[in-house]
Protein backbone atom coordinates (compact mmCIF):
# COMPACT_ATOMS: atom_id res chain seq x y z
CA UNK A 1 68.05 186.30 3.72
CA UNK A 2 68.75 184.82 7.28
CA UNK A 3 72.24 186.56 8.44
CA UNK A 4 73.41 183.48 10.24
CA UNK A 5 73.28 181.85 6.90
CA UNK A 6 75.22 184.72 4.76
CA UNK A 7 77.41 184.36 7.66
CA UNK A 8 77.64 180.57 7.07
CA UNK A 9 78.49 181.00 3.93
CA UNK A 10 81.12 183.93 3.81
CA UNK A 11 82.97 181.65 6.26
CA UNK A 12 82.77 178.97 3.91
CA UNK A 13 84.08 181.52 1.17
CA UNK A 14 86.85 182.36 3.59
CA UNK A 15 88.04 178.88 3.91
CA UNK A 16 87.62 177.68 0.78
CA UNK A 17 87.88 180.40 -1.68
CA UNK A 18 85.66 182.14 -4.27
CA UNK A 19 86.51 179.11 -6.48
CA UNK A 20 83.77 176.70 -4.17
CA UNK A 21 81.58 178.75 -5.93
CA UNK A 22 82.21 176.93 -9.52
CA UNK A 23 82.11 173.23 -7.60
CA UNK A 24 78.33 172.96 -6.85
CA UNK A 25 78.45 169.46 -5.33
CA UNK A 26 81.39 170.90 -2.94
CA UNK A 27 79.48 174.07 -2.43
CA UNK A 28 76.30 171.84 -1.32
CA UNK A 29 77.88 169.40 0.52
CA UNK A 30 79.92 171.76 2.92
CA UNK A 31 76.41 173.80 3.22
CA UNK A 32 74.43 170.69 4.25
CA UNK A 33 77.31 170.08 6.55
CA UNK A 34 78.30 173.40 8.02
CA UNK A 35 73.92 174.18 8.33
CA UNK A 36 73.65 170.62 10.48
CA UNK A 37 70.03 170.19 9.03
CA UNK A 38 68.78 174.09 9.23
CA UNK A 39 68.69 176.38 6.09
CA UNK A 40 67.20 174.28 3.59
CA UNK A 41 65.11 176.69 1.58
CA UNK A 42 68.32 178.98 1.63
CA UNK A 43 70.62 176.85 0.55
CA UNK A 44 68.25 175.00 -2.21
CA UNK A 45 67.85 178.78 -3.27
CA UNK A 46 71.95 179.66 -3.24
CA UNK A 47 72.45 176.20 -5.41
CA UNK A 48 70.24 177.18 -7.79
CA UNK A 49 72.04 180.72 -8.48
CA UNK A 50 75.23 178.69 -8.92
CA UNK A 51 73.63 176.39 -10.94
CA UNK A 52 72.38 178.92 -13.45
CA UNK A 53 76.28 180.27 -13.17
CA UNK A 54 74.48 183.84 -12.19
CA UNK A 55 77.86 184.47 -9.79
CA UNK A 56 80.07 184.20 -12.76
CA UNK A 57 78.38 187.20 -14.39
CA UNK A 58 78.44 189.19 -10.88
CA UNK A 59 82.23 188.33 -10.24
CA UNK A 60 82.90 189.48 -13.97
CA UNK A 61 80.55 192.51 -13.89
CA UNK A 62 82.22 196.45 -13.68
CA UNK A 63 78.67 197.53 -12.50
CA UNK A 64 77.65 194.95 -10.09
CA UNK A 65 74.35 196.86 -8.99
CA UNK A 66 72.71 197.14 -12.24
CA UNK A 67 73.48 193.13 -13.10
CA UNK A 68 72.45 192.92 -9.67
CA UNK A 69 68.92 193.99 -10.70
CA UNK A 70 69.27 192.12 -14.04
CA UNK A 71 69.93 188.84 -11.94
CA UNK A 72 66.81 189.38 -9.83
CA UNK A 73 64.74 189.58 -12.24
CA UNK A 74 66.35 186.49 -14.35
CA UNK A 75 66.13 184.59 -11.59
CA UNK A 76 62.48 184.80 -10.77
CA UNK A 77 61.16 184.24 -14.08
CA UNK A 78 63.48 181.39 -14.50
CA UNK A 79 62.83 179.41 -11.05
CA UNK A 80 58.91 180.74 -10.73
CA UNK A 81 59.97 181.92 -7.21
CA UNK A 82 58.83 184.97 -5.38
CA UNK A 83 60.44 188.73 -6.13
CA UNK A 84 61.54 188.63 -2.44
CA UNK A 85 63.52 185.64 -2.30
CA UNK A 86 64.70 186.39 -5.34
CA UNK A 87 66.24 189.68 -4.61
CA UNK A 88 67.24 188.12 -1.11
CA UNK A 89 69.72 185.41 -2.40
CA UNK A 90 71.16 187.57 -5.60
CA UNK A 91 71.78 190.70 -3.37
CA UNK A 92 73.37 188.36 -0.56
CA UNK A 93 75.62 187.10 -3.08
CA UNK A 94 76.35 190.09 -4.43
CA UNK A 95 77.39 191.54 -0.94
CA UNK A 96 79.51 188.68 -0.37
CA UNK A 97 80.92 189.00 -4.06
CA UNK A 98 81.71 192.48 -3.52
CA UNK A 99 82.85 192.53 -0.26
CA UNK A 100 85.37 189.10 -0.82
CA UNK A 101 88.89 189.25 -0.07
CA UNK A 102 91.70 188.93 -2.87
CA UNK A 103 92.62 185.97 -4.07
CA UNK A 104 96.06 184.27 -2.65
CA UNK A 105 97.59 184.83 -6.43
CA UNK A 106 96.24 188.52 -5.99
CA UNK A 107 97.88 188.68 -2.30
CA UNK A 108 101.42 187.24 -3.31
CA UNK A 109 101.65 189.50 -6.40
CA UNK A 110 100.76 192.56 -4.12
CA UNK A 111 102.78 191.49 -1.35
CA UNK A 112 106.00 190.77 -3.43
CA UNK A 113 106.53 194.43 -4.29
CA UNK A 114 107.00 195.73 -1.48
CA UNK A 115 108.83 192.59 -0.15
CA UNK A 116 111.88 192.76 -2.65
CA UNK A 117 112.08 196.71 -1.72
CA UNK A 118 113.23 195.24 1.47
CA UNK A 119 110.13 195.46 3.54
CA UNK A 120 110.55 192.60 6.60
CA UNK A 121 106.61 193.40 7.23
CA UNK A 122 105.83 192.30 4.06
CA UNK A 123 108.23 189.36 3.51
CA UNK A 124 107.17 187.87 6.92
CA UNK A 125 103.27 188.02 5.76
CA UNK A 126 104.68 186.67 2.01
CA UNK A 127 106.64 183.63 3.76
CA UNK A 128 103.01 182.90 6.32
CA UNK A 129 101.24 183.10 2.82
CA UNK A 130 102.95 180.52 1.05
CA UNK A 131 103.58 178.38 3.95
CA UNK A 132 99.72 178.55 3.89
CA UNK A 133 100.08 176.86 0.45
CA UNK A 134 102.51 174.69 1.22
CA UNK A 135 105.00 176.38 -1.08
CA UNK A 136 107.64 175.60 1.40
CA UNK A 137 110.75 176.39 -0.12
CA UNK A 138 110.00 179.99 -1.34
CA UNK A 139 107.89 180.80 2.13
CA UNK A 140 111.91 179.61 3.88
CA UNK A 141 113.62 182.11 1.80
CA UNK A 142 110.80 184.96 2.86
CA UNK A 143 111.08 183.71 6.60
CA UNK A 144 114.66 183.90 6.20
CA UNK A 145 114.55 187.55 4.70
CA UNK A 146 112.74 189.03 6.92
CA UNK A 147 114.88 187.78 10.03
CA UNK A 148 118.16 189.04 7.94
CA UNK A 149 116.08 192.91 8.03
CA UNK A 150 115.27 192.57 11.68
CA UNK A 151 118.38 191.64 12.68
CA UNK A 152 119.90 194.64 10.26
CA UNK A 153 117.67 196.69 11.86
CA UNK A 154 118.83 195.58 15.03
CA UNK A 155 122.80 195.95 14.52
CA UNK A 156 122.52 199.25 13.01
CA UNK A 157 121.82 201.67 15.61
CA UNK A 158 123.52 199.48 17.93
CA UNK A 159 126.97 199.77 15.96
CA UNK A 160 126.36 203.48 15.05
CA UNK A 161 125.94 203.77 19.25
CA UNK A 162 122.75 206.29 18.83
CA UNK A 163 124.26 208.41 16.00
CA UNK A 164 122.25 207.64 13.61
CA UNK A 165 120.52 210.81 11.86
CA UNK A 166 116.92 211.22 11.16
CA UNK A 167 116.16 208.21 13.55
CA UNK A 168 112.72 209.26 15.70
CA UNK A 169 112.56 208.65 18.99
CA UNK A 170 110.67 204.73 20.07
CA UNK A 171 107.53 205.29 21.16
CA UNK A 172 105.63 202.93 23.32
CA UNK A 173 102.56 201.57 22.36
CA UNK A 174 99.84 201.25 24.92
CA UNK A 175 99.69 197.94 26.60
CA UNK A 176 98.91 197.27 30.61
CA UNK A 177 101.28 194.94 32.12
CA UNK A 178 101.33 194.14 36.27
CA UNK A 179 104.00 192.92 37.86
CA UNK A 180 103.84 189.30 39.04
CA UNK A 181 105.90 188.83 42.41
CA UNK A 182 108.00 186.04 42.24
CA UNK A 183 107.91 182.73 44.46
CA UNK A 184 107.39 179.49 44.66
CA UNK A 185 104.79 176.97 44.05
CA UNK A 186 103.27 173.87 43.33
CA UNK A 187 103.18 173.15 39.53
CA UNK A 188 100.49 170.78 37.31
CA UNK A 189 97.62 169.05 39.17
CA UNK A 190 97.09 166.49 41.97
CA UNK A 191 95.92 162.93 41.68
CA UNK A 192 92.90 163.10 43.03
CA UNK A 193 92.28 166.04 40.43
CA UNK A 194 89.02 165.39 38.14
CA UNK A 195 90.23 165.38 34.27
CA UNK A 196 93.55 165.49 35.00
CA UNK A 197 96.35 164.52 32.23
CA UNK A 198 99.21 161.97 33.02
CA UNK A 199 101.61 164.98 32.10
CA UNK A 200 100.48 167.33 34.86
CA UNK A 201 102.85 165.63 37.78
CA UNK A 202 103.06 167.67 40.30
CA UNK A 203 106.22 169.44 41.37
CA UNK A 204 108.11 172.59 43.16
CA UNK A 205 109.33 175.57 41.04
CA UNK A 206 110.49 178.90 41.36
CA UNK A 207 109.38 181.74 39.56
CA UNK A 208 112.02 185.10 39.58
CA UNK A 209 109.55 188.54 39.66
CA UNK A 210 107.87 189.37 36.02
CA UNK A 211 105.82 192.10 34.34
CA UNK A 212 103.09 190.38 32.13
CA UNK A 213 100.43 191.67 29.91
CA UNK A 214 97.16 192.16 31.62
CA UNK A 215 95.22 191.37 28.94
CA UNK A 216 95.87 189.01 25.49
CA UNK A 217 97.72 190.81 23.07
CA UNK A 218 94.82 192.53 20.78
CA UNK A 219 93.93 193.24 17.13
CA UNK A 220 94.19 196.80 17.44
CA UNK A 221 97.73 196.03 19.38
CA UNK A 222 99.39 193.45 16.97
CA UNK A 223 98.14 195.60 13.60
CA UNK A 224 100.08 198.55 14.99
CA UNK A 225 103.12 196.29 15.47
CA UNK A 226 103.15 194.25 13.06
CA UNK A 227 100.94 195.95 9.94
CA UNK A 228 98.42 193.11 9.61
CA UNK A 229 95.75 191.11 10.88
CA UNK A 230 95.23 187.86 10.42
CA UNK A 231 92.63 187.23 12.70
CA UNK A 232 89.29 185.27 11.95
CA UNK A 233 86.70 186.88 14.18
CA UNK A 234 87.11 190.86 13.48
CA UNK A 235 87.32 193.17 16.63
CA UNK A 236 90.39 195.79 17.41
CA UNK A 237 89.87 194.46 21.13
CA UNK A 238 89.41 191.25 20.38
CA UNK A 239 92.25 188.94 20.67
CA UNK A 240 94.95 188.53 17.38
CA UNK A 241 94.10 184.88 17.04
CA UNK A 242 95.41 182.67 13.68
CA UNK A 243 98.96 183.36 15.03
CA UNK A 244 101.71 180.91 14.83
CA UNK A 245 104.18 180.51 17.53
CA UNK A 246 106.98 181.96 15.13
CA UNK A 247 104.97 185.08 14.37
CA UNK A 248 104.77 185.46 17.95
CA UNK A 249 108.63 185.70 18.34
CA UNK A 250 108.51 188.02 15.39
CA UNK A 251 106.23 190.36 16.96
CA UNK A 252 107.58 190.27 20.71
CA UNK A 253 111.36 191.20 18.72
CA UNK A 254 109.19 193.45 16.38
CA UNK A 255 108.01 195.86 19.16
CA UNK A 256 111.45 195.42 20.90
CA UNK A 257 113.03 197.01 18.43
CA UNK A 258 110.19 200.16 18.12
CA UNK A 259 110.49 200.58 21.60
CA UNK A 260 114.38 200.65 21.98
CA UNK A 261 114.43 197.58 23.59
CA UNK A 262 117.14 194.74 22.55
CA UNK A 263 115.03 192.08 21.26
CA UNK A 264 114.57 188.48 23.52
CA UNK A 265 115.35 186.45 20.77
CA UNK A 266 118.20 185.32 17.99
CA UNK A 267 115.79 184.33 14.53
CA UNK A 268 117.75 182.22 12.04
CA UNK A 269 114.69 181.07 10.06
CA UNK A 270 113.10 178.80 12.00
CA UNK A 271 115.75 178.21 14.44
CA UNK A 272 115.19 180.77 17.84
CA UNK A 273 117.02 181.43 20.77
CA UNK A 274 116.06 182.92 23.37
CA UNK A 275 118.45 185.57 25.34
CA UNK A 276 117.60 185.52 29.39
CA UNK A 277 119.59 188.26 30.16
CA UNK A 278 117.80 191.42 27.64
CA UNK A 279 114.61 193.42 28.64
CA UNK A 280 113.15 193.10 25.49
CA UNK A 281 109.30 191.43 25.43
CA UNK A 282 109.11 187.86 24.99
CA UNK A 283 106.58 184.81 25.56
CA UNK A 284 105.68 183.70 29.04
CA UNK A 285 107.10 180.20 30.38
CA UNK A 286 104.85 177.13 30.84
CA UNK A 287 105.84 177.90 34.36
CA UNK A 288 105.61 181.26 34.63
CA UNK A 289 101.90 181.43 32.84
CA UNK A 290 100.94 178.45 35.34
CA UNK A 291 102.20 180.56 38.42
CA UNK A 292 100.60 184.02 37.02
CA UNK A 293 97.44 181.86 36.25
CA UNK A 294 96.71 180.02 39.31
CA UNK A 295 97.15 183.97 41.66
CA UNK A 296 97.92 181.79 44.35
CA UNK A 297 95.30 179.37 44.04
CA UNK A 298 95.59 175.41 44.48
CA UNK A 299 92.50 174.72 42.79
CA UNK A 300 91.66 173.06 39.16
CA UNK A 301 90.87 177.41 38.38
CA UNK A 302 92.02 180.41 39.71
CA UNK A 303 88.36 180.95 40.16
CA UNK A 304 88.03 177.82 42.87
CA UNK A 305 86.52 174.31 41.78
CA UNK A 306 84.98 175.48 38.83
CA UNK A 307 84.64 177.42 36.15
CA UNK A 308 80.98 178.79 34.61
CA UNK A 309 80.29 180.73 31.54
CA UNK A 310 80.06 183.85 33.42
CA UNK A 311 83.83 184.06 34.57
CA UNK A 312 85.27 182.35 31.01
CA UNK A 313 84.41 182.16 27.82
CA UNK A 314 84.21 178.27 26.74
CA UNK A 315 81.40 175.71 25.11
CA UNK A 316 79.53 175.96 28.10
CA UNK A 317 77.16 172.57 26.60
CA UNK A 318 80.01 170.66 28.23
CA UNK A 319 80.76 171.98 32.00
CA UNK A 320 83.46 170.95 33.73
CA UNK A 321 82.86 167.78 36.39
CA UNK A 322 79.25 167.30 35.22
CA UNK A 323 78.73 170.82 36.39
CA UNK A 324 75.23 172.98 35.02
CA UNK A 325 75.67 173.95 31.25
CA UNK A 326 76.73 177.43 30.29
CA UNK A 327 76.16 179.10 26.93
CA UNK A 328 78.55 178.90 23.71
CA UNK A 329 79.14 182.03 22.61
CA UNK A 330 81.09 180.43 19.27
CA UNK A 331 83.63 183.16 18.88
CA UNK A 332 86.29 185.21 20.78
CA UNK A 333 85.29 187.88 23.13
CA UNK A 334 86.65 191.19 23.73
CA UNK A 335 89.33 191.11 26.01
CA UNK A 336 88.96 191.91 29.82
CA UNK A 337 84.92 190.73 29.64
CA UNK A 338 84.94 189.16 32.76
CA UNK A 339 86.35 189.35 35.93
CA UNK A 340 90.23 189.02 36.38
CA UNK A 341 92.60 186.77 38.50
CA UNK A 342 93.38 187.89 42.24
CA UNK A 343 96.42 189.23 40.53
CA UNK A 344 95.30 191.44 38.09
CA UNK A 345 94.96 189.34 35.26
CA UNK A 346 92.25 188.68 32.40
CA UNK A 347 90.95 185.62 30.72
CA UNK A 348 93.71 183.23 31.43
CA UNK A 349 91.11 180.65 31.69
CA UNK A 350 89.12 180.48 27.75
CA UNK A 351 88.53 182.93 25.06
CA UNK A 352 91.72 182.05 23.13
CA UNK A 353 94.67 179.89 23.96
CA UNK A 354 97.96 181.07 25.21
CA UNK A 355 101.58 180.31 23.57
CA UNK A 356 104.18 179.60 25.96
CA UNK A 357 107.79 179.74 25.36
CA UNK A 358 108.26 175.64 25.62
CA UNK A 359 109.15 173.16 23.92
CA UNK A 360 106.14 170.40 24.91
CA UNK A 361 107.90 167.72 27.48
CA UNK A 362 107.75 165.63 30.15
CA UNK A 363 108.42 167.63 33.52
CA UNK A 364 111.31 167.27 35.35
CA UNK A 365 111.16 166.95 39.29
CA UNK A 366 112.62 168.36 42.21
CA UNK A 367 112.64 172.13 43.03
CA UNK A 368 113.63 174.31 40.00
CA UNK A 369 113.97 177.42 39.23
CA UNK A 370 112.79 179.73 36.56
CA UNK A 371 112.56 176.21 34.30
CA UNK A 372 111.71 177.00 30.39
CA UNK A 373 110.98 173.41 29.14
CA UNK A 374 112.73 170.98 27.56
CA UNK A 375 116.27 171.89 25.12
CA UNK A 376 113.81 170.57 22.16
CA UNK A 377 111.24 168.60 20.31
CA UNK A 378 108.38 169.42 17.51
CA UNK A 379 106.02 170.90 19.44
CA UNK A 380 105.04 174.49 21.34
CA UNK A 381 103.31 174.57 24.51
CA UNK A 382 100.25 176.21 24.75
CA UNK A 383 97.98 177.16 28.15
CA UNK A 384 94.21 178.62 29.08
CA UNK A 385 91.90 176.63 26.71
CA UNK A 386 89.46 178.48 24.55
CA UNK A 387 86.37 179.75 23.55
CA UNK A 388 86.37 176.26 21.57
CA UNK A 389 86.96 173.92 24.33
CA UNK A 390 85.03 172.56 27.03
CA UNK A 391 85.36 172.90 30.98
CA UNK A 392 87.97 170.69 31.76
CA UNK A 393 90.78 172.05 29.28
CA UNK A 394 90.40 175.43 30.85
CA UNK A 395 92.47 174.18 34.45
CA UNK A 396 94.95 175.89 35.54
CA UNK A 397 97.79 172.46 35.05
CA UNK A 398 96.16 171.76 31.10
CA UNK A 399 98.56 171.23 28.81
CA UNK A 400 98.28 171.88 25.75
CA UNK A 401 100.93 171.92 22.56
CA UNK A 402 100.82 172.67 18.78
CA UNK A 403 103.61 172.29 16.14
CA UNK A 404 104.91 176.27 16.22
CA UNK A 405 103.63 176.56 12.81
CA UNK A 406 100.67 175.84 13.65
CA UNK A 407 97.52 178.53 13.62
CA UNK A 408 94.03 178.45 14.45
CA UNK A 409 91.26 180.95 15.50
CA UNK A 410 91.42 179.80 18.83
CA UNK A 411 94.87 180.33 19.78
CA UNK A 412 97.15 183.88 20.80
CA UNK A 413 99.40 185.11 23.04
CA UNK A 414 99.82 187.58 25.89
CA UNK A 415 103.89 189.25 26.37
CA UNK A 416 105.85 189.16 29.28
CA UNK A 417 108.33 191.93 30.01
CA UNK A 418 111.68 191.62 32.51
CA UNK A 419 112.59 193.16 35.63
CA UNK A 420 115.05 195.36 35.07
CA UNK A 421 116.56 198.75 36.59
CA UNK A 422 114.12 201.37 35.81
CA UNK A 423 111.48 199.11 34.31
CA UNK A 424 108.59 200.82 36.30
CA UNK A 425 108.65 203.95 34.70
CA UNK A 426 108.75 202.44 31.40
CA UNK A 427 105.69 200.36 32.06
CA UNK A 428 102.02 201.79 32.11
């Protein structure tokens, strides 16, 4: 059986759960529609397993490999079809079968143990998963449960002033930061810019000195932190991608507090503030990612008037400008694949999205300094474009913006660390 097709359909058994299985007119129509006319002997063979209900008795089986071979054989003497595509569409379904994740009912019920003994980890994935299912009110009280633990966690040692027995030492996780050098510069895009959105206007800011994360904050990276993985494509150096904005905040205060750092920001829930004056990590600004971005550059990209599929990693079937096409590599890429910035830094333009600390608004004008958005609104900003997009949302003044709920496979984040008295040795 073709692997982009087993592929095809473990993502639709991802999305939609095991239960598309039962709905054959569903199953087919998101087939026909996620194949875009190729596959048609495989799927016409999947539809008839599901047909003859032949997944029901794997899913229900305690020895999968012997109904396995039962199946095989059922099948071809049933359909008049040949032994090897036969065995090729029971055994893919099998592996798929065997290999499928728990159901959400299965996840909350394994989840809420070890939530109500108090574990923030836990409630925090509990509150994403039922947000997930728009279960709102319970996935609030989670939210709110877990930010009452970090903020326990937080006080504690802090009242105790140090004293507090049995307590290990923080130790850093690897991460490579390099420190930005502050100044000033020119921020969003010129008129004459090609692509260029009406909320780019052009104006002077400041940026104080920063240490920021070389690279996207990776799989391997945010499982260490945080316990899970939520990302869609699979890869510890791949980017953590499928991250809301707020589990952002909870990781940045998350490794904050395992590091012996005072955490950036306040949670209440949903409601975050942000402290300027702690050393704890934290998201970039819109100005501050636009300023490490651009490494001095006036440009649309830090890499000059252009961007090609061999410095980024974006649909390359639609080039910036009219430019030659690139390839579409369809899925994240391991961070630090291509070159980086004059300053140090990788992938700003494509691969995934970038949170920002801001709230999405119009600029203000006039020379500011160290500017973090507007006070409020519904949306976060996000920068750097995507594997997903094309060309022109990959420029250094795009704006982009999701609610902070919001999570998709093409969006993460990279940290941002302050300046601080003996910062340097602390940072690899």
């Amino acid at each position: 059986m073709n692997i982009a097709f087993q592929d095809l359909l473990l993502r639709i058994m991802r999305e939609q759960g095991i239960a598309v299985l039962d709905n054959g007119a569903k199953c087919k129509a998101l087939l026909q529609d996620y194949a875009r006319g190729e596959f048609k002997k495989e799927i016409r063979l999947v539809l008839q397993v599901l047909e003859a209900g032949y997944h029901r008795e794997m899913l229900k089986s305690e020895e999968l490999e012997l109904t396995t071979r039962k199946l095989i054989r059922d099948f071809q003497d049933e359909y008049a079809i040949t032994q090897e595509a036969a065995q090729e569409t029971i055994s893919m379904l099998a592996i798929l079968i065997a290999g499928r994740e728990k159901t959400d009912e299965e996840k909350i019920i394994e989840l809420e143990k070890t939530a109500h003994e108090g574990d923030y980890k836990a409630q925090y994935a509990l509150g994403s998963l039922l947000k997930r299912l728009h279960r709102y009110e319970a996935a609030m009280n989670w939210f709110e449960a877990a930010a009452k633990r970090l903020m326990a966690f937080y006080e504690q040692p802090l009242a105790a002033k140090g004293k507090v027995k049995n307590r290990e030492k923080p130790k850093p996780v690897l991460y490579t930061f390099v420190l930005i050098e502050g100044g000033t510069f020119m921020m969003g895009s010129p008129t004459p810019e090609i692509d260029r959105g009406g909320n780019e206007t052009q104006h002077w800011v400041r940026v104080s000195s920063f240490y920021l994360g070389k690279t996207v904050v990776t799989q391997r990276e945010y499982e260490e932190i945080m316990g899970i993985n939520p990302s869609y494509f699979r890869g510890a150096d791949l980017p953590v991608e499928q991250v809301s904005w707020f589990d952002t905040v909870v990781y940045c205060n998350t490794r904050s507090l395992k590091e012996g750092l005072t955490p950036a920001y306040t949670i209440r829930g949903e409601q975050i503030t942000w402290n300027r004056q702690v050393t704890g990590y934290r998201l970039p600004t819109e100005a501050e990612w636009e300023y490490a971005c651009r490494a001095g550059s006036i440009t649309p990209f830090h890499t000059g008037n252009n961007i090609t599929t061999d410095q980024a990693n974006y649909d390359g079937n639609y080039p910036y400008s009219k430019n030659k096409k690139g390839v579409y590599q369809e899925k994240t890429l391991p961070v630090g694949t291509f070159a980086p910035n004059k300053w140090g830094l990788y992938n700003m333009h494509g691969n995934v999205g970038e949170w920002c600390w801001d709230w999405y608004g119009e600029y203000s004008f006039g020379s500011e300094h160290d500017p973090a958005g507007a006070s409020s609104g519904t949306r976060r900003v996000n920068r750097g474009g995507s594997w997903f997009d094309n060309g022109q949302n990959l420029r250094s003044a795009k704006r982009g913006y999701y609610s902070p709920s919001h999570r998709v496979n093409s969006l993460g984040f990279r940290i941002l660390r302050p300046i601080s008295e003996g910062i340097k040795k602390d940072i690899p």
